[in-house]
PDB file of N, CA and C in Angstrom:
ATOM      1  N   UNK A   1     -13.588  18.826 -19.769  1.00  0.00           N
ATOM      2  CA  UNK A   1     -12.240  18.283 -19.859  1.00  0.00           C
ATOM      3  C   UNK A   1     -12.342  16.822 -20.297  1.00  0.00           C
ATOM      4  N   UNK A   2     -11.283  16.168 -21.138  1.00  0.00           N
ATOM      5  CA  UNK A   2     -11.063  15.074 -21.617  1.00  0.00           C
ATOM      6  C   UNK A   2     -11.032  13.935 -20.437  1.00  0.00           C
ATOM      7  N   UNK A   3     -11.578  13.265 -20.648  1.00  0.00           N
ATOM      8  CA  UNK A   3     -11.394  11.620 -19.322  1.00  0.00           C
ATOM      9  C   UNK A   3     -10.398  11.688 -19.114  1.00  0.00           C
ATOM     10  N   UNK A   4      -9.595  11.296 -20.287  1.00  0.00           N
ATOM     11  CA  UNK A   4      -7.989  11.136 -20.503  1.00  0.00           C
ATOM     12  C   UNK A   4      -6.849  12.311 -19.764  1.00  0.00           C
ATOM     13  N   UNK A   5      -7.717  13.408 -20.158  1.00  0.00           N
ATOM     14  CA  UNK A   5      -6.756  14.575 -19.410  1.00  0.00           C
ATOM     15  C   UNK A   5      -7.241  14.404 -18.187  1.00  0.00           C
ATOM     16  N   UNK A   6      -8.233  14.140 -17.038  1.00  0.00           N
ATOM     17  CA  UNK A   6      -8.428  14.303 -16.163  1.00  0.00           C
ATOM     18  C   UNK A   6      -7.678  12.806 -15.286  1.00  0.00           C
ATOM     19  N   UNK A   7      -8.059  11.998 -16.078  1.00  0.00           N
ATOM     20  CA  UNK A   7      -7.065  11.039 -15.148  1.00  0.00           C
ATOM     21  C   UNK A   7      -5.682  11.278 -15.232  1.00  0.00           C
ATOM     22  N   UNK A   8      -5.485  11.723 -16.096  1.00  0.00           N
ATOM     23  CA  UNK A   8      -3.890  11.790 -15.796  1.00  0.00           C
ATOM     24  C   UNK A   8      -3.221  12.933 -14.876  1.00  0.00           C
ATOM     25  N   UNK A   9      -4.107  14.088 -14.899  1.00  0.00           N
ATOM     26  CA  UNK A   9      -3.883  15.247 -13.992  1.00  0.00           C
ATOM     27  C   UNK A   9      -4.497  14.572 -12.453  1.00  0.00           C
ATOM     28  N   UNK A  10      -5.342  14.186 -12.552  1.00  0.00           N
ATOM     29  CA  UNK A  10      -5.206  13.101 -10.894  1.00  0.00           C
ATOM     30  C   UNK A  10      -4.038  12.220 -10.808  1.00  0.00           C
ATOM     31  N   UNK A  11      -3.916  11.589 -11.660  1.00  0.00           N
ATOM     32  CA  UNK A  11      -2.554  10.728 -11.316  1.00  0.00           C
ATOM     33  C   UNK A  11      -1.075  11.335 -10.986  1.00  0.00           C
ATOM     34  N   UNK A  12      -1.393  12.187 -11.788  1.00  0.00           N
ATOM     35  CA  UNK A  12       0.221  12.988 -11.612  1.00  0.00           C
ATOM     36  C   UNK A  12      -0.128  13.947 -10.563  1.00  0.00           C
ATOM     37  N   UNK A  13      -1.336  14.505 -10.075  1.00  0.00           N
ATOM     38  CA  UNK A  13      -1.247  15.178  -8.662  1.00  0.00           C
ATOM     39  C   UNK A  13      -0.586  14.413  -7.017  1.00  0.00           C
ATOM     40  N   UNK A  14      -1.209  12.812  -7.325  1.00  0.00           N
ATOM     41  CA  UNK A  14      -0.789  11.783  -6.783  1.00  0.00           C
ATOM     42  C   UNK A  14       0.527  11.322  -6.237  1.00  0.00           C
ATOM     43  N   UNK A  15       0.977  11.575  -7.502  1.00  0.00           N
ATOM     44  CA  UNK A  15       2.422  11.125  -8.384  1.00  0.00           C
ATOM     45  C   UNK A  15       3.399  12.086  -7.255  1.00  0.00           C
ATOM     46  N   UNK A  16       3.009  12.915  -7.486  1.00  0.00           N
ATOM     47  CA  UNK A  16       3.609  14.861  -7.066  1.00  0.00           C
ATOM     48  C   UNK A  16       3.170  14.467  -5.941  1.00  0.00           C
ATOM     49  N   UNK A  17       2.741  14.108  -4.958  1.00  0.00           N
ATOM     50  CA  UNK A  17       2.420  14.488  -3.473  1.00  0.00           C
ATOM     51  C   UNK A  17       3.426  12.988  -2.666  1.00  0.00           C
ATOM     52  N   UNK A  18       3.041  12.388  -3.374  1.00  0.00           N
ATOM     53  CA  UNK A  18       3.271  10.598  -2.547  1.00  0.00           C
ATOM     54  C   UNK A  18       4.983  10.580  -3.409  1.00  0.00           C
ATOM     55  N   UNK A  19       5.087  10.388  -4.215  1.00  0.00           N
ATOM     56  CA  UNK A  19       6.319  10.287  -5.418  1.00  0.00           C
ATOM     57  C   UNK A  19       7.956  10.797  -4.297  1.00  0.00           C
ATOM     58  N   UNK A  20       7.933  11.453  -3.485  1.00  0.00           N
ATOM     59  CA  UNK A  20       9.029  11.803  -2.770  1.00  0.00           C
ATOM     60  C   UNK A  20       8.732  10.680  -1.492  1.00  0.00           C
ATOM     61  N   UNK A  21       8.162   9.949  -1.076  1.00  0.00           N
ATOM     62  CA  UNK A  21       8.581   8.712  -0.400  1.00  0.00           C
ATOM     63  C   UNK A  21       9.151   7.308  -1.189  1.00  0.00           C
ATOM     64  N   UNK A  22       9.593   7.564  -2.084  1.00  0.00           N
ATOM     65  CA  UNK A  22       9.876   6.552  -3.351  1.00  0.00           C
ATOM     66  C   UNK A  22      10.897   5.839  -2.494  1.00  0.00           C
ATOM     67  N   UNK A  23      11.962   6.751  -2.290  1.00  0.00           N
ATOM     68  CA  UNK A  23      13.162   6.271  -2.396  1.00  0.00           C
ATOM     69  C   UNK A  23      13.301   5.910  -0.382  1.00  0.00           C
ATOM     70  N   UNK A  24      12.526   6.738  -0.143  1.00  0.00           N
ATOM     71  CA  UNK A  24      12.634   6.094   1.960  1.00  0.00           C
ATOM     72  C   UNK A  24      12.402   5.044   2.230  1.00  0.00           C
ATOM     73  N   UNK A  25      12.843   5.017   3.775  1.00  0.00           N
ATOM     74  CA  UNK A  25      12.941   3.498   3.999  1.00  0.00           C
ATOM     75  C   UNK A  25      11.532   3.418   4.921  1.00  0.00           C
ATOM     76  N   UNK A  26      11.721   2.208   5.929  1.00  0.00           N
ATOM     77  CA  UNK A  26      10.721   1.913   6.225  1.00  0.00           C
ATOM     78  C   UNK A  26      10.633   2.709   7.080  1.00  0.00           C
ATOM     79  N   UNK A  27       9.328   2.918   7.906  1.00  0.00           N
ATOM     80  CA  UNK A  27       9.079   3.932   9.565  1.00  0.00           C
ATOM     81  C   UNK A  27       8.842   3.467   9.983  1.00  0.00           C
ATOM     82  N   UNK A  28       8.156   3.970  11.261  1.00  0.00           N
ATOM     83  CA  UNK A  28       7.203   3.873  12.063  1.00  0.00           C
ATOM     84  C   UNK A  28       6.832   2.327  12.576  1.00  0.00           C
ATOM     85  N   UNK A  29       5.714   1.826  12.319  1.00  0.00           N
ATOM     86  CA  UNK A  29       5.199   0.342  12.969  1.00  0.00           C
ATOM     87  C   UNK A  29       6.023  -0.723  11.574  1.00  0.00           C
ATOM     88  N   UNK A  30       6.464  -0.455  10.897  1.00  0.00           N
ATOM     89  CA  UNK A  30       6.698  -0.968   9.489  1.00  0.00           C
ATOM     90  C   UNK A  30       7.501  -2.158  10.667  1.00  0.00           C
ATOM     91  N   UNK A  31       8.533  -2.514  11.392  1.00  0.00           N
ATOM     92  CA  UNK A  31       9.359  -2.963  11.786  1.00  0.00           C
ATOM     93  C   UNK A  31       8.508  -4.184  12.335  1.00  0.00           C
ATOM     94  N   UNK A  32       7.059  -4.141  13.033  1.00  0.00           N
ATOM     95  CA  UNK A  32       6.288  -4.843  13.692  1.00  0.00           C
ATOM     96  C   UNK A  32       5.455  -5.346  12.637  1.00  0.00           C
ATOM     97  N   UNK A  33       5.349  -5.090  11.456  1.00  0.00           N
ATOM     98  CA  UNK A  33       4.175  -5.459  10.666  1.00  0.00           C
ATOM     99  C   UNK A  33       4.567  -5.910   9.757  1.00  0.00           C
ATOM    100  N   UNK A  34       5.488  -5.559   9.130  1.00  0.00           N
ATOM    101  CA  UNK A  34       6.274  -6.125   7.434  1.00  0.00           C
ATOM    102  C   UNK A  34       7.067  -6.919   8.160  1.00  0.00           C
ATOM    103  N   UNK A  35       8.547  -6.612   8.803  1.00  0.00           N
ATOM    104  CA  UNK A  35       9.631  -7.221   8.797  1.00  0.00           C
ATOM    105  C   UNK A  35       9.482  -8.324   9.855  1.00  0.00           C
ATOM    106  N   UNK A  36       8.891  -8.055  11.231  1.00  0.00           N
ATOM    107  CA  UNK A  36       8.776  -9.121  11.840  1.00  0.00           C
ATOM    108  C   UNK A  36       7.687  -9.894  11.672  1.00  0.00           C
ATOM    109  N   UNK A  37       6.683  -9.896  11.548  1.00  0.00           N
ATOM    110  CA  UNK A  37       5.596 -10.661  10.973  1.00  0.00           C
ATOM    111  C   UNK A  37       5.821 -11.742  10.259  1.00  0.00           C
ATOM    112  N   UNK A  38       5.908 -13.059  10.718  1.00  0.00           N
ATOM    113  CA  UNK A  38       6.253 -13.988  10.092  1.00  0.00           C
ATOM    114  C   UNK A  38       4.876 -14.373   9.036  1.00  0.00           C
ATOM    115  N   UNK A  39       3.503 -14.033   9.585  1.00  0.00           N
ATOM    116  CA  UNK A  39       2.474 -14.044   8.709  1.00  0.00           C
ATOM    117  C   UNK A  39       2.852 -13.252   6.900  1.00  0.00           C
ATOM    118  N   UNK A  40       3.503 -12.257   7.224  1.00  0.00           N
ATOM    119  CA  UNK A  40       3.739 -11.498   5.761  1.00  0.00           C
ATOM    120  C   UNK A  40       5.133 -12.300   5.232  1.00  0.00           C
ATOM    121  N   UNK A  41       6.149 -12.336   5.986  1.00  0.00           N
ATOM    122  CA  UNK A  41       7.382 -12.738   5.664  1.00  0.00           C
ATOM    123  C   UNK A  41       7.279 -14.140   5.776  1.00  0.00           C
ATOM    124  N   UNK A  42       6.289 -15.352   6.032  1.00  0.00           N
ATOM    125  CA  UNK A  42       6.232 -16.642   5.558  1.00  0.00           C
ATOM    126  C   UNK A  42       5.409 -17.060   5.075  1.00  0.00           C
ATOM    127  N   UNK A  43       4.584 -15.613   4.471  1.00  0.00           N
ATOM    128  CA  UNK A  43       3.386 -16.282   3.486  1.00  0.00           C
ATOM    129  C   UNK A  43       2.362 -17.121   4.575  1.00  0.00           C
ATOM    130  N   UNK A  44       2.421 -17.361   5.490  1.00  0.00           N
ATOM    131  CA  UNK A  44       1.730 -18.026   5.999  1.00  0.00           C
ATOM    132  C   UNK A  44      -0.126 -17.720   6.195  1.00  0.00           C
ATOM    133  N   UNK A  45      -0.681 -18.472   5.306  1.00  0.00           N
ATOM    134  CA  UNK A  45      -2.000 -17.839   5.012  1.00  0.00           C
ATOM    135  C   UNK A  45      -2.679 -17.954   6.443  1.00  0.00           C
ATOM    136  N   UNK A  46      -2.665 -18.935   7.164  1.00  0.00           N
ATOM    137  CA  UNK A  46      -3.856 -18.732   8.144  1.00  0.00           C
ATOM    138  C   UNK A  46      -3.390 -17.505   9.364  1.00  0.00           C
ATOM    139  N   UNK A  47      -2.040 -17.406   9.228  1.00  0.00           N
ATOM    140  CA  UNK A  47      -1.293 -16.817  10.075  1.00  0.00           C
ATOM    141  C   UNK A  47      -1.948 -15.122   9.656  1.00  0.00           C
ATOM    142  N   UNK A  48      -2.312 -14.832   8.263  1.00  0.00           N
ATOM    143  CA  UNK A  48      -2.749 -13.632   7.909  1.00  0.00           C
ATOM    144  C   UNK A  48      -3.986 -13.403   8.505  1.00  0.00           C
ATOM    145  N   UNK A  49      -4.416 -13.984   8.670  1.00  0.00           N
ATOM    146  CA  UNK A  49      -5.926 -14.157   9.242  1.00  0.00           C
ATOM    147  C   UNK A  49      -6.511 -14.677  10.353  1.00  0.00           C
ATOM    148  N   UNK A  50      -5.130 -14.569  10.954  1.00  0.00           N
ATOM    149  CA  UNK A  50      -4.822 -14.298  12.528  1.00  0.00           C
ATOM    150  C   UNK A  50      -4.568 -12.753  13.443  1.00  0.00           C
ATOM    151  N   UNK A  51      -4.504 -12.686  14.490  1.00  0.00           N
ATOM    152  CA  UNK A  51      -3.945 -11.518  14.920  1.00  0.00           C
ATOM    153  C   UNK A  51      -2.624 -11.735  14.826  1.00  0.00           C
ATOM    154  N   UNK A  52      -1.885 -10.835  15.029  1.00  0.00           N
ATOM    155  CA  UNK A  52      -0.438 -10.257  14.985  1.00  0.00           C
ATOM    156  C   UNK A  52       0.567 -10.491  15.984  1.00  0.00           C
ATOM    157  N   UNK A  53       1.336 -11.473  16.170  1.00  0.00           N
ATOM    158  CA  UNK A  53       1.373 -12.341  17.208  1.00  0.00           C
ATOM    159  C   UNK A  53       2.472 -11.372  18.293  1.00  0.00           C
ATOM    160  N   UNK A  54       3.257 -10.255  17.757  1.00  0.00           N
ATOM    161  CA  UNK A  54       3.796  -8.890  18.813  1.00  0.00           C
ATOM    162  C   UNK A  54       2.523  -7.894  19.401  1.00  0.00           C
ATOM    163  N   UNK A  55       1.635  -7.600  18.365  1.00  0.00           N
ATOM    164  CA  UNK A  55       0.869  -6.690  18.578  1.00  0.00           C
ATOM    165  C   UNK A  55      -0.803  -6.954  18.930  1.00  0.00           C
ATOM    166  N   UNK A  56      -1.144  -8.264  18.967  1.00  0.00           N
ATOM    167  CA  UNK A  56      -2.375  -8.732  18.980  1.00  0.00           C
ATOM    168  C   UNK A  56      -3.268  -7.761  18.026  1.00  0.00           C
ATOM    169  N   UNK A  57      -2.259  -7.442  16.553  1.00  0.00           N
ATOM    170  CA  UNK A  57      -3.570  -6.565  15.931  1.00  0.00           C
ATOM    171  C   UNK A  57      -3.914  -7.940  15.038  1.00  0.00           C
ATOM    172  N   UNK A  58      -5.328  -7.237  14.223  1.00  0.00           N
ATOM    173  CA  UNK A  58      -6.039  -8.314  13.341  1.00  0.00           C
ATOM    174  C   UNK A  58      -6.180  -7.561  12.072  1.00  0.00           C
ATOM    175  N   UNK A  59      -5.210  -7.562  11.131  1.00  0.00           N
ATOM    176  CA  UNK A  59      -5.282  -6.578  10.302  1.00  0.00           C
ATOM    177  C   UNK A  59      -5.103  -7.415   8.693  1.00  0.00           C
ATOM    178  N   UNK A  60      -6.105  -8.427   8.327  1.00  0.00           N
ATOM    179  CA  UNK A  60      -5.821  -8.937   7.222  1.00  0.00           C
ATOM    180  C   UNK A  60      -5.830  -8.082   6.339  1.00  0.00           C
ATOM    181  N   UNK A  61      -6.448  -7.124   5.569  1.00  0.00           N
ATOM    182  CA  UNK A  61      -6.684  -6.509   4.590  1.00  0.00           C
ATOM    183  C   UNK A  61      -5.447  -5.446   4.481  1.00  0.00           C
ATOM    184  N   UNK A  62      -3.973  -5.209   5.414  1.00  0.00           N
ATOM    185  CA  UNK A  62      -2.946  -4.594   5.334  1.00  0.00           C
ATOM    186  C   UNK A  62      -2.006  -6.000   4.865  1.00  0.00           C
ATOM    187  N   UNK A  63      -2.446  -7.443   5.919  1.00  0.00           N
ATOM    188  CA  UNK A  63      -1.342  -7.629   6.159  1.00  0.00           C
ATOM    189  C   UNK A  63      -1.357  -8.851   4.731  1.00  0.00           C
ATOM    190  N   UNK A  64      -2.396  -8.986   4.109  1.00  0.00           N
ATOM    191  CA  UNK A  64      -2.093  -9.435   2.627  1.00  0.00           C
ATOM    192  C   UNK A  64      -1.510  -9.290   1.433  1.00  0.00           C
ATOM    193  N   UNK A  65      -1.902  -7.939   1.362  1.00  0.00           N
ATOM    194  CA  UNK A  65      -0.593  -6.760   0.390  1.00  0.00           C
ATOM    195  C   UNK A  65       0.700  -6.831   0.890  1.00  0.00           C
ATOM    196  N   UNK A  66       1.113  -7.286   1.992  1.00  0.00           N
ATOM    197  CA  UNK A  66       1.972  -6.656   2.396  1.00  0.00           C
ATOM    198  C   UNK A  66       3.096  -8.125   1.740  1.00  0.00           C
ATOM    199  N   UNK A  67       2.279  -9.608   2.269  1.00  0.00           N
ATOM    200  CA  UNK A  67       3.110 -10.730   2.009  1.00  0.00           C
ATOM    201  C   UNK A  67       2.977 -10.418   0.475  1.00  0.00           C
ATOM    202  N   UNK A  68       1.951  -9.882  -0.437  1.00  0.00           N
ATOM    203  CA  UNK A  68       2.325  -9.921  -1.369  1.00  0.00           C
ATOM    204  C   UNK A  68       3.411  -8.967  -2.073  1.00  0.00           C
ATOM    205  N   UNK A  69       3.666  -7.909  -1.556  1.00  0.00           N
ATOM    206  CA  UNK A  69       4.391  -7.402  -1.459  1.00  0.00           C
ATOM    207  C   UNK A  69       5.835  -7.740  -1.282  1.00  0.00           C
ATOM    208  N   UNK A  70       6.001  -8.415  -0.192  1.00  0.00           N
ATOM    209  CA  UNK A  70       7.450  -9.570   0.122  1.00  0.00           C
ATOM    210  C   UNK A  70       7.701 -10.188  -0.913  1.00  0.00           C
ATOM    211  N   UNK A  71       6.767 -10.990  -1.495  1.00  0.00           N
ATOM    212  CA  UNK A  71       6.762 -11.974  -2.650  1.00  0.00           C
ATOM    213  C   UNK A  71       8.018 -11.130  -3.772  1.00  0.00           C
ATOM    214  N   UNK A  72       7.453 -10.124  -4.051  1.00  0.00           N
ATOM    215  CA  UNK A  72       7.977  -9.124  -5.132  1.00  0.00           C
ATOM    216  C   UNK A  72       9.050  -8.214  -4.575  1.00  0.00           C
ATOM    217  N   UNK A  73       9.438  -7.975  -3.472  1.00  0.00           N
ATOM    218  CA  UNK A  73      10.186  -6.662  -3.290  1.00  0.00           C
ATOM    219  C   UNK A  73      10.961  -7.169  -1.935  1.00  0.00           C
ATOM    220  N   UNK A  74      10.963  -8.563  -0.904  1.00  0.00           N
ATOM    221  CA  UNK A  74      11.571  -8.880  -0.022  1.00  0.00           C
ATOM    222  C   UNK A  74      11.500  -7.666   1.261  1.00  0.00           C
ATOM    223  N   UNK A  75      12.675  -7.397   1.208  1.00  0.00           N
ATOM    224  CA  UNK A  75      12.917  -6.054   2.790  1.00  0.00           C
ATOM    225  C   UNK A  75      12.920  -4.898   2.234  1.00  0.00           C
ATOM    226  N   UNK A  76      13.202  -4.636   0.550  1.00  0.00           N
ATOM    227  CA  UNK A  76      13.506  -3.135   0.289  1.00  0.00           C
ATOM    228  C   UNK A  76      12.007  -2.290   0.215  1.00  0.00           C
ATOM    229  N   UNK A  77      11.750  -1.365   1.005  1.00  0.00           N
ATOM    230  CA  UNK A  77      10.943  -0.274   0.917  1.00  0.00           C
ATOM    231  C   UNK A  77      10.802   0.213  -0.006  1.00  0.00           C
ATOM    232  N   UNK A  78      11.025   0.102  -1.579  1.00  0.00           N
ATOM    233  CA  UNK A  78      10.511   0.703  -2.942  1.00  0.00           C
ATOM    234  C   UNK A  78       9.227   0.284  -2.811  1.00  0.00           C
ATOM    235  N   UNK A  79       9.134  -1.114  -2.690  1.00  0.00           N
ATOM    236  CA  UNK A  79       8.132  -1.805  -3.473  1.00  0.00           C
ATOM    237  C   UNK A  79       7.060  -1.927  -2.889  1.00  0.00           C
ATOM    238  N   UNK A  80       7.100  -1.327  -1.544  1.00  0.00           N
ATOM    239  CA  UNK A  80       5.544  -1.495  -0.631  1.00  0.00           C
ATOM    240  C   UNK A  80       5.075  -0.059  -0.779  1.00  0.00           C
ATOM    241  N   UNK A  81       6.209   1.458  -0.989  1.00  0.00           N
ATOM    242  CA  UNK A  81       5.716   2.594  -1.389  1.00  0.00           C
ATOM    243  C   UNK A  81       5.289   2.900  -2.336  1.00  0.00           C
ATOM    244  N   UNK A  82       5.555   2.103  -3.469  1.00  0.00           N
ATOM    245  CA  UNK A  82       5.112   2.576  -5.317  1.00  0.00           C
ATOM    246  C   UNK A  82       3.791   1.816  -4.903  1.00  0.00           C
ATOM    247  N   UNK A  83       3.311   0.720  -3.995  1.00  0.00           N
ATOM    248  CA  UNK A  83       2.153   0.209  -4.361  1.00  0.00           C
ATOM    249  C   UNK A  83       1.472   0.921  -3.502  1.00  0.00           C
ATOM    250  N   UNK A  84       1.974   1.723  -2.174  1.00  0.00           N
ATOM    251  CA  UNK A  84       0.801   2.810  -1.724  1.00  0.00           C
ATOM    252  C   UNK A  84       0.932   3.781  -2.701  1.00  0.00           C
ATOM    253  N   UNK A  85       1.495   4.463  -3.417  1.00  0.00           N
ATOM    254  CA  UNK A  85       1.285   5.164  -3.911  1.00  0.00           C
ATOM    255  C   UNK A  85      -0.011   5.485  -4.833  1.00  0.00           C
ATOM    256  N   UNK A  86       0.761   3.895  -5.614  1.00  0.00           N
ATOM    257  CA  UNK A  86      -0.774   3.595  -6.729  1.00  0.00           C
ATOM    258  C   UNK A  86      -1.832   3.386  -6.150  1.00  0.00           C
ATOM    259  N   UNK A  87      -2.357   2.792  -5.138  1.00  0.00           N
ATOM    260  CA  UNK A  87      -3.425   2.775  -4.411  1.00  0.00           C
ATOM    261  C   UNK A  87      -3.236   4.143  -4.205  1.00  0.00           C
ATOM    262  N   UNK A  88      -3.112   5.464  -3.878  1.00  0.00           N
ATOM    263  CA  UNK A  88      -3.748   6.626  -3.521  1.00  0.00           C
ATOM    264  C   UNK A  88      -4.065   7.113  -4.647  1.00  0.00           C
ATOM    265  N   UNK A  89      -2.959   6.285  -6.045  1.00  0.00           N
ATOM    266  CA  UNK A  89      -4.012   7.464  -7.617  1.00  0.00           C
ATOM    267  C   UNK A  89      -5.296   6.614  -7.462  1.00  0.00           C
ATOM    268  N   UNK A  90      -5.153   5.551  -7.178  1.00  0.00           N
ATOM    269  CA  UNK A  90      -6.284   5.002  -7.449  1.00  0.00           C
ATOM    270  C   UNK A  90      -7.330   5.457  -7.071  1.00  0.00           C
ATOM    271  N   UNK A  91      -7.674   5.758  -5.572  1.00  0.00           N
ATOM    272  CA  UNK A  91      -8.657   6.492  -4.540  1.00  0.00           C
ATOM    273  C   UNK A  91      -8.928   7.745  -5.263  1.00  0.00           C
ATOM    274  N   UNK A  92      -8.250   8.450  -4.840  1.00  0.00           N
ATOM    275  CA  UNK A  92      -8.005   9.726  -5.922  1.00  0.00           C
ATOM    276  C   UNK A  92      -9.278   9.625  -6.926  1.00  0.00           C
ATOM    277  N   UNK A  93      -9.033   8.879  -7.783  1.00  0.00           N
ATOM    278  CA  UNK A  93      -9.878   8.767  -9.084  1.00  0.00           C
ATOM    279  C   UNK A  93     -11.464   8.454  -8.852  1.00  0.00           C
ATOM    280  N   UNK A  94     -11.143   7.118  -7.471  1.00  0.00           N
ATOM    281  CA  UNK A  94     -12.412   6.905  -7.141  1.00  0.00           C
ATOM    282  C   UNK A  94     -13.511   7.859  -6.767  1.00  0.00           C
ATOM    283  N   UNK A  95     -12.535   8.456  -5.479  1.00  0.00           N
ATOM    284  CA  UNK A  95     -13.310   9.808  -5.016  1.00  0.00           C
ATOM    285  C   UNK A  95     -13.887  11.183  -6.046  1.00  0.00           C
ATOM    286  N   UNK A  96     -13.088  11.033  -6.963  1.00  0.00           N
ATOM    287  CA  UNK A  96     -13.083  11.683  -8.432  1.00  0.00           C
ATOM    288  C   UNK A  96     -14.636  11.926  -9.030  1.00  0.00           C
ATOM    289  N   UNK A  97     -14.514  10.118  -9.546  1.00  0.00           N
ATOM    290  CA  UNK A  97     -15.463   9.546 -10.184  1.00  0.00           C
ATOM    291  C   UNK A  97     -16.828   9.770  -9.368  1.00  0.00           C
ATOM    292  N   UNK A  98     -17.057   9.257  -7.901  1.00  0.00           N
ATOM    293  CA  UNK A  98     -18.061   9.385  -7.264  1.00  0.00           C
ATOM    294  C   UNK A  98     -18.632  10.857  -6.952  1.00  0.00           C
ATOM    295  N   UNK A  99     -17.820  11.518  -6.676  1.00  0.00           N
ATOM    296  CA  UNK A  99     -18.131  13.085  -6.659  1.00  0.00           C
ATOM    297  C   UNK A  99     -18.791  13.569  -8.152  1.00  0.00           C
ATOM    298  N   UNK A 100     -18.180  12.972  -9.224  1.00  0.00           N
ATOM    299  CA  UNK A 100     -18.560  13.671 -10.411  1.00  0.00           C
ATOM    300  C   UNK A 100     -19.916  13.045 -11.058  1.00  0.00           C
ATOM    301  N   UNK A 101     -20.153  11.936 -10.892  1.00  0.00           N
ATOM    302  CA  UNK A 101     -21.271  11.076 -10.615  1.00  0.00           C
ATOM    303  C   UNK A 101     -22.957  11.445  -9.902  1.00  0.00           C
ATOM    304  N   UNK A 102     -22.480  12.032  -9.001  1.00  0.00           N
ATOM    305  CA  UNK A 102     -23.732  12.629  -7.993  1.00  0.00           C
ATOM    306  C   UNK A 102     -24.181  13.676  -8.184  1.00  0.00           C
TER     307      UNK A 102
END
């Protein structure tokens, strides 16, 4: 199979599985981690690389995407789901690549 055809049939398997949380809102811990988090919602860098001042979690590597995320998309839930999304074609491909590799 073509590179070309195969990434794109991973992407659009992706697309097809994740693609129906597009339009939802936030869940679950989202309320403790995006919205109240003044670390994501004031940019505040050392504050990212702190624990979580409701939850005593220590979660820089969520909670960086996430201010960057704010930056671009504020409170609406599109813009933090299209970028999990793409991060799962992404994996996807990785896991892809490494499997096909070995």
């Amino acid at each position: 199979m073509k590179e070309r055809m195969r990434v794109a049939l991973l992407f659009s398997a992706a697309a097809l599985v994740h693609g129906n949380t597009l339009h939802n809102g936030f869940a679950q811990d989202d309320e403790i981690y995006i919205l109240q988090n003044h670390a994501v919602t004031g940019h505040a860098l050392r504050e990212l690389f702190a624990p979580n001042y409701f939850s005593h979690v220590f979660r820089p590597l969520s909670f960086v995407p996430f201010s960057c995320n704010w930056l671009v998309a504020g409170a609406r839930p599109f813009g933090y789901h299209l970028v999990n999304l793409l991060l799962h074609a992404v994996v996807t491909l990785l896991v892809s690549n490494t499997t096909l590799a070995g």
